[in-house]
Protein backbone atom coordinates (compact mmCIF):
# COMPACT_ATOMS: atom_id res chain seq x y z
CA UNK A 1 75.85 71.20 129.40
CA UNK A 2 78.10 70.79 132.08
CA UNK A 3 81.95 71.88 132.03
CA UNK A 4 82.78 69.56 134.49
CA UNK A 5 83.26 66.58 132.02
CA UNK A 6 85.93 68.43 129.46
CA UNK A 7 89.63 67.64 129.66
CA UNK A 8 91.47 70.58 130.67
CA UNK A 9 92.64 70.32 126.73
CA UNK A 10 89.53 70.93 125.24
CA UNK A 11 88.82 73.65 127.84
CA UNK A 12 91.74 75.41 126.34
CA UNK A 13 90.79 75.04 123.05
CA UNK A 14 87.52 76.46 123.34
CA UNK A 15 89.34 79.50 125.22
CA UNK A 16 92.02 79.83 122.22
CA UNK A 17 89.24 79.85 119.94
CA UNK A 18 86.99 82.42 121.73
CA UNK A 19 89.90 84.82 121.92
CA UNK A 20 90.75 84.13 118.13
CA UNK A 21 86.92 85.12 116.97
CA UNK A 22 86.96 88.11 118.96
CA UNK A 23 90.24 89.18 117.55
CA UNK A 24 89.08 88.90 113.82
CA UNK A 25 86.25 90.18 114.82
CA UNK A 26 87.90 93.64 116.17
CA UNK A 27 90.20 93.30 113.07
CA UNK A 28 87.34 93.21 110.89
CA UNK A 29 85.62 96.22 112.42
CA UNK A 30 88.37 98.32 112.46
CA UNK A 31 88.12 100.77 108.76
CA UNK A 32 90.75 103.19 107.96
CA UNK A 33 90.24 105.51 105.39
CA UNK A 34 93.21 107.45 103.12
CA UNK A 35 92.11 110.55 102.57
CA UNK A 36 95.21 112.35 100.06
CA UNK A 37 95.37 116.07 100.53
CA UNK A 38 96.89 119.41 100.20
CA UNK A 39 97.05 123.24 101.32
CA UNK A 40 98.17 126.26 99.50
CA UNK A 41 99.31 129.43 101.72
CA UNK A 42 98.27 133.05 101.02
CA UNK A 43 99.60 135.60 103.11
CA UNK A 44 99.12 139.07 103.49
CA UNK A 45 101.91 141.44 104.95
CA UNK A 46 104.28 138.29 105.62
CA UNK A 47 106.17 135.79 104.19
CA UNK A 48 105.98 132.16 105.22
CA UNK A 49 108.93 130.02 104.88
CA UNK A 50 110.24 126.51 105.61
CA UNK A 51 113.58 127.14 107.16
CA UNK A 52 114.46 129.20 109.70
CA UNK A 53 116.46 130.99 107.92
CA UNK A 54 113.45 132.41 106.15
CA UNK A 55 115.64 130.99 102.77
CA UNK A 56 112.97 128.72 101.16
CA UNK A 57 109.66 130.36 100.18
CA UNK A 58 106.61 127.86 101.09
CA UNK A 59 103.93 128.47 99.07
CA UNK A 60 101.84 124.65 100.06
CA UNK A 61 101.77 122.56 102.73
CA UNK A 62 101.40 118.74 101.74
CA UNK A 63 99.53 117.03 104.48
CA UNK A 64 100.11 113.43 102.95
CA UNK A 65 97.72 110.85 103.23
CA UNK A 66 95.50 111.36 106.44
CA UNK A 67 93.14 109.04 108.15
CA UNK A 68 90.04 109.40 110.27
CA UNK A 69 91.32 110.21 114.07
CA UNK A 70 94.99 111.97 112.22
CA UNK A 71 96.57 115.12 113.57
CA UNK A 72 99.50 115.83 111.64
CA UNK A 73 102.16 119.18 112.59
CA UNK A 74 103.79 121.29 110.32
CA UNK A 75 106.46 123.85 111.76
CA UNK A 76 107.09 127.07 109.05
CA UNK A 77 108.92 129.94 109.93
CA UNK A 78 106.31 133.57 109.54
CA UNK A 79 108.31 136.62 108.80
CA UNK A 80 106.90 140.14 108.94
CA UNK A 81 108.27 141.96 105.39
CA UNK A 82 106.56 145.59 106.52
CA UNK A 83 107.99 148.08 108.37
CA UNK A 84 105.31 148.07 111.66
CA UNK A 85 104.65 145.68 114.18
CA UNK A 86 102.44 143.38 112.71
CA UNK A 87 99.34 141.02 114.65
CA UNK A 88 99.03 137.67 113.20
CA UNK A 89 96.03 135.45 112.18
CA UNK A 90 95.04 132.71 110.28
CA UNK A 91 92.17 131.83 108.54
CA UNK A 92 91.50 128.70 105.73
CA UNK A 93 88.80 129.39 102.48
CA UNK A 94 88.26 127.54 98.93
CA UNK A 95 87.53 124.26 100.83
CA UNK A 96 86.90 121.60 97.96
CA UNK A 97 85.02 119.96 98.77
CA UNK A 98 83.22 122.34 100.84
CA UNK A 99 81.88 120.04 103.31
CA UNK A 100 86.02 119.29 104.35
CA UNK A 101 85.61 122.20 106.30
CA UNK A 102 84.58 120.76 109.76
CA UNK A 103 85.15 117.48 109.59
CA UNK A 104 89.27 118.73 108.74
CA UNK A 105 90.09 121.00 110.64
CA UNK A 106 93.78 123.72 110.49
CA UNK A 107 94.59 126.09 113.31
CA UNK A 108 97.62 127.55 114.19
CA UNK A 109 99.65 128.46 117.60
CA UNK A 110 100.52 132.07 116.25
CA UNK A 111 97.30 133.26 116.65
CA UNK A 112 97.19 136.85 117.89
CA UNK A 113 101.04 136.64 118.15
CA UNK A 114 102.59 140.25 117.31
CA UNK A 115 105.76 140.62 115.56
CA UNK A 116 108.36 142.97 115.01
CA UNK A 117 109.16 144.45 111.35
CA UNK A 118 111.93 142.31 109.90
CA UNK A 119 111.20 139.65 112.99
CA UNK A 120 110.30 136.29 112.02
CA UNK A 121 109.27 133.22 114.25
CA UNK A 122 108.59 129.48 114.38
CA UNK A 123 104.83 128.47 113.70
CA UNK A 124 103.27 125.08 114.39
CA UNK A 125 100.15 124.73 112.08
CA UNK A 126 97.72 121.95 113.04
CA UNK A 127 95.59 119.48 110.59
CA UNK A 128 92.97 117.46 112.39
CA UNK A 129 90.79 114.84 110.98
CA UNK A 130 87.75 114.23 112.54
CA UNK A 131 87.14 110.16 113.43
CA UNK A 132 84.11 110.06 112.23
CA UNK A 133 84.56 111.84 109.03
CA UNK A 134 82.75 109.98 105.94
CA UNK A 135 82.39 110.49 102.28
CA UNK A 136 85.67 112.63 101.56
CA UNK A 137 88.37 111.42 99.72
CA UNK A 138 90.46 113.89 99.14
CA UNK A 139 90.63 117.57 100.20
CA UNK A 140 92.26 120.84 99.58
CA UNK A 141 92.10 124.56 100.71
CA UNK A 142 93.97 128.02 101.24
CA UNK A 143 95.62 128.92 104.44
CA UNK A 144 95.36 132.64 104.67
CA UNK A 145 97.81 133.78 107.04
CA UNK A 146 97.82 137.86 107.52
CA UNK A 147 99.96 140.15 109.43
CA UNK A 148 97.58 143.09 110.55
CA UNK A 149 98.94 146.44 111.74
């Protein structure tokens, strides 16, 4: 069939409806996922906080509602409570369920930082959600932050 013989109309409206099927298409391909979540904090030789004034205790972190691809930020505030220079670290355990532990992933940018006794700093803690992450629908897990001397 030749295209010669269409109106310049009809042409149009085969284009209009081309680009409308592949845009449902792409529309209907596209799957987002909630996945509702949580953290508690541990710490050992510090105190994490979320204020800089190292005021407000923080004892969770609430990701809120995540989807596959997410990174989501959190700033706290780390504070070293002994009396030596501390090194920091972070580490995350009780994963439920236990397969959220690669697919979500937490790191920090504090990692191997040293601080002062008394000193206290600004953290950035990092949740990551893998894209192709399937069959978890909600998560939790400790963040174990420890101040080594």
């Amino acid at each position: 069939m030749s295209l010669a013989h269409l109106s310049t109309k009809t042409l149009l409206l085969i284009i209009a409806t081309g680009v409308i099927l592949t845009a449902t298409t792409a529309g209907v391909l596209t799957v987002n996922k909630a996945i509702p979540s949580t953290g508690t904090i541990s710490t050992i030789n510090v105190e994490v906080y979320s204020d800089s004034a190292c005021s407000q205790p923080l004892a969770s972190i609430n990701w809120g509602t995540l989807s596959p691809g997410a990174t989501v930020t959190k700033t706290v505030y780390i504070k070293n409570t002994g009396n030596a220079q501390i090194t920091l670290s972070m580490t995350t355990n009780n994963w439920n369920p236990t397969n959220a532990n690669g697919p979500i992933t937490i790191f920090w940018d504090k990692e191997g930082s040293t601080l002062a006794a008394g000193q206290s700093t600004a953290a950035v803690i990092t949740l990551r959600v893998s894209s192709s992450i399937s069959g978890i629908t909600s998560f939790s897990c400790n963040i174990v932050i420890t101040g080594a001397s």
